[in-house]
C-alpha atoms as a PDB file:
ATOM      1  CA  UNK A   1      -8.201  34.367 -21.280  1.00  0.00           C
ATOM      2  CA  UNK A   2     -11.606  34.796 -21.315  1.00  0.00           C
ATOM      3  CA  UNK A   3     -14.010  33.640 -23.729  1.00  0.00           C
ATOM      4  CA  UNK A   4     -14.725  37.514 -24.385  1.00  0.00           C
ATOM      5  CA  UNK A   5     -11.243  38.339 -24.660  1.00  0.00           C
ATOM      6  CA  UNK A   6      -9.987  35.478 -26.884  1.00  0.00           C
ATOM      7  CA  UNK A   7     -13.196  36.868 -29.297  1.00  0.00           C
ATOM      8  CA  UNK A   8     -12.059  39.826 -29.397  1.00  0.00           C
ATOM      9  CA  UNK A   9      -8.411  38.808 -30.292  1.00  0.00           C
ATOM     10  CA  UNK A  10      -9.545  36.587 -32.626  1.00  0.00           C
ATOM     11  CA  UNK A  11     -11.968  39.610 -34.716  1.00  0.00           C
ATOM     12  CA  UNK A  12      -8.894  41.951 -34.552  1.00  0.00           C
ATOM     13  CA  UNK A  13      -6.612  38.747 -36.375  1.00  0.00           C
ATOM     14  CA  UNK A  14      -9.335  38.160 -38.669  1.00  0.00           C
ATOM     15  CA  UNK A  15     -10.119  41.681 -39.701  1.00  0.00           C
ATOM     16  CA  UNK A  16      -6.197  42.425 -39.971  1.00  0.00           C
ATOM     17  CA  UNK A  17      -5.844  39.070 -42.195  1.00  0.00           C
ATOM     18  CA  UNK A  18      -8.539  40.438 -44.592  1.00  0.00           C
ATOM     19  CA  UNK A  19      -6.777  44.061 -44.698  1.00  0.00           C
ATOM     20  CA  UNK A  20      -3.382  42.763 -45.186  1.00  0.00           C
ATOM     21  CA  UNK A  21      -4.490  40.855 -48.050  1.00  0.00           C
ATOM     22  CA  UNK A  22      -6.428  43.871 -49.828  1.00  0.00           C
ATOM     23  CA  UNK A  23      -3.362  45.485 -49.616  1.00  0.00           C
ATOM     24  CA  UNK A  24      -1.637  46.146 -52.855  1.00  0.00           C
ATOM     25  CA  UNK A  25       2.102  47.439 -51.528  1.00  0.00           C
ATOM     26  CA  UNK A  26       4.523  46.250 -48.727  1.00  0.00           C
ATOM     27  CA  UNK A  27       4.597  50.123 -46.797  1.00  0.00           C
ATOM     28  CA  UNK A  28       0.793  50.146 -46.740  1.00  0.00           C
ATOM     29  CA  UNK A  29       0.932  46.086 -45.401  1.00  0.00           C
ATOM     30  CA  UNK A  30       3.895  47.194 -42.753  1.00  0.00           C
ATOM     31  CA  UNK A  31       1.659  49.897 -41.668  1.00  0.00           C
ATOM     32  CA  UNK A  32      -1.184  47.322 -41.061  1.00  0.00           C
ATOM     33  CA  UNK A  33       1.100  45.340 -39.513  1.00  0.00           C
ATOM     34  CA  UNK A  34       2.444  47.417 -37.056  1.00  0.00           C
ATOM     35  CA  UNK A  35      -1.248  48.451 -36.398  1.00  0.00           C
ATOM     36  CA  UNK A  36      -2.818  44.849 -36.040  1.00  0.00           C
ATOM     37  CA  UNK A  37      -0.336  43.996 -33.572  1.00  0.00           C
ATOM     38  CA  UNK A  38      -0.629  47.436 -31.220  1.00  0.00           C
ATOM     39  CA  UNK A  39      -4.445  46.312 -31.704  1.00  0.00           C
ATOM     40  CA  UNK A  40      -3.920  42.763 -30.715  1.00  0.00           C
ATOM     41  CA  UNK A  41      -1.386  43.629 -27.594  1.00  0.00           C
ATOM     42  CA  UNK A  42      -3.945  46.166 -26.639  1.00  0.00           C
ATOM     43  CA  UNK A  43      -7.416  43.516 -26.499  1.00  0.00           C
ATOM     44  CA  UNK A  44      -4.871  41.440 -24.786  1.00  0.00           C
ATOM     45  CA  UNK A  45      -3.743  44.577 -22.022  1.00  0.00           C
ATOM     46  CA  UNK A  46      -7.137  45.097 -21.559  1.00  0.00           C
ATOM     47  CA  UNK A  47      -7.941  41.067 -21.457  1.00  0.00           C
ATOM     48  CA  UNK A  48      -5.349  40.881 -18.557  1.00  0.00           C
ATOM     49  CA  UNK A  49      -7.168  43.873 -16.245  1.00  0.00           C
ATOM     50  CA  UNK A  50     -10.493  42.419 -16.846  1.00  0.00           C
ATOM     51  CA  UNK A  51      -8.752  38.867 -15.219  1.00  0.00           C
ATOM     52  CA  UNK A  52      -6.870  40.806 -12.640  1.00  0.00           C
ATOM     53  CA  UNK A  53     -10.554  43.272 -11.850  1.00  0.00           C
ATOM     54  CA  UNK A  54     -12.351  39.647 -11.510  1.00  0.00           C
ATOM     55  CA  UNK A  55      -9.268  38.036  -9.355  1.00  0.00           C
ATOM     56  CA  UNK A  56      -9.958  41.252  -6.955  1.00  0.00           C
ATOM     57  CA  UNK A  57     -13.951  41.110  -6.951  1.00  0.00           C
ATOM     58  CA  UNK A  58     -13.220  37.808  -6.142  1.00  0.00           C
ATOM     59  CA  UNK A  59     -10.831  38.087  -2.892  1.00  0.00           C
ATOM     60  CA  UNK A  60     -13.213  41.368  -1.839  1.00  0.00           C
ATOM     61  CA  UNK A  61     -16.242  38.849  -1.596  1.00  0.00           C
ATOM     62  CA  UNK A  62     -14.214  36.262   0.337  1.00  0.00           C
ATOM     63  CA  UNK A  63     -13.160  38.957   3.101  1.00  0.00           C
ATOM     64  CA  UNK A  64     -16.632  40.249   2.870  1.00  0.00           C
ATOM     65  CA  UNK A  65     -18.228  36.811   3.427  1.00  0.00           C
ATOM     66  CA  UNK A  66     -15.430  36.257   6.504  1.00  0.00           C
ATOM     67  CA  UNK A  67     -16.639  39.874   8.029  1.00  0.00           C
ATOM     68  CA  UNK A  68     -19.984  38.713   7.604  1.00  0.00           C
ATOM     69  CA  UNK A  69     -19.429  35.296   9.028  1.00  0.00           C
ATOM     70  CA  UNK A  70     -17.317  37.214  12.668  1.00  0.00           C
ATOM     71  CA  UNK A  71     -20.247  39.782  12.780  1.00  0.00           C
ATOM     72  CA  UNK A  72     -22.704  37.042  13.725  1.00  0.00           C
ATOM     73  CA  UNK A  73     -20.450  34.882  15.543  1.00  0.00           C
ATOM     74  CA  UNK A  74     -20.023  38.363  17.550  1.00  0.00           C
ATOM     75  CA  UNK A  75     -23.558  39.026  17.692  1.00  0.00           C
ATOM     76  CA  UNK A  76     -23.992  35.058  18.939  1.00  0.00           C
ATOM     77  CA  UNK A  77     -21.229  35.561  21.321  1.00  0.00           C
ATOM     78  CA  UNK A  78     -23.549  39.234  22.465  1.00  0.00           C
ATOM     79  CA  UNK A  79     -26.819  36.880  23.053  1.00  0.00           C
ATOM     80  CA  UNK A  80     -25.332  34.305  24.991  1.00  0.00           C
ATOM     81  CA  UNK A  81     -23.556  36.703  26.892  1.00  0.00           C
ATOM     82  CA  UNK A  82     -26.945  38.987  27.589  1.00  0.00           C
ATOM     83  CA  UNK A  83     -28.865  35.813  28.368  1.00  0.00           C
ATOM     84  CA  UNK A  84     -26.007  35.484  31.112  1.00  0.00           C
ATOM     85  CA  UNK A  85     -26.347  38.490  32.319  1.00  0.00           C
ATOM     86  CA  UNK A  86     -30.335  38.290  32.573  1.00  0.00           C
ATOM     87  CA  UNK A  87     -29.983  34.970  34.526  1.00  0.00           C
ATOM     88  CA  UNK A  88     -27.096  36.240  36.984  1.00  0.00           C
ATOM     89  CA  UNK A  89     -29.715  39.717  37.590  1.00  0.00           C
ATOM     90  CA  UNK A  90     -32.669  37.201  38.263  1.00  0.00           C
ATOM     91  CA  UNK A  91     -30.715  34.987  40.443  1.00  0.00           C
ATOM     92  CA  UNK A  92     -29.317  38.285  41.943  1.00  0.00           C
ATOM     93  CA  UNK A  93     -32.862  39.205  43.008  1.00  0.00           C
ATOM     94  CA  UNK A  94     -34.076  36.018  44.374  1.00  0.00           C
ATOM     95  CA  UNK A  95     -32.009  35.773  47.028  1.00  0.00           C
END
């Protein structure tokens, strides 16, 4: 978890603590309850897509920088090949 995420956890415990201790009856504290933990499983849901949204940034700029990395072992390949060419064509005409 991230240092974001376990923040955020950690302000939805605290803030639920507080509540469920100005709470006078047990229905109004089961309530709470039931609400801090939806609240808590929710930072944590959205916690886990925020890893998972990195994780796939991540493996996009790794095929990106392979792409990148064929493209100008292509375009070397292209050169050396044209210079080839160019020398065959001017060996071509000198005879």
């Amino acid at each position: 978890m991230t240092k974001t995420g376990r923040s955020s956890v950690l302000a939805i415990t605290l803030a639920s603590l507080f509540l469920l201790g100005a709470c006078a009856n047990d229905a109004e504290m089961t309530t709470l309850r039931s609400e801090v933990t939806a609240a808590t499983e929710t930072a944590r849901m959205a916690e886990q897509r925020a890893m998972e949204a990195e994780r796939s940034a991540a493996e996009a700029a790794q095929r990106a920088a392979a792409a990148e990395q064929r493209a100008a072992l292509a375009e070397e390949q292209a050169r050396a090949a044209n210079a080839k060419a160019d020398r065959s064509f001017q060996q071509s005409l000198t005879k």
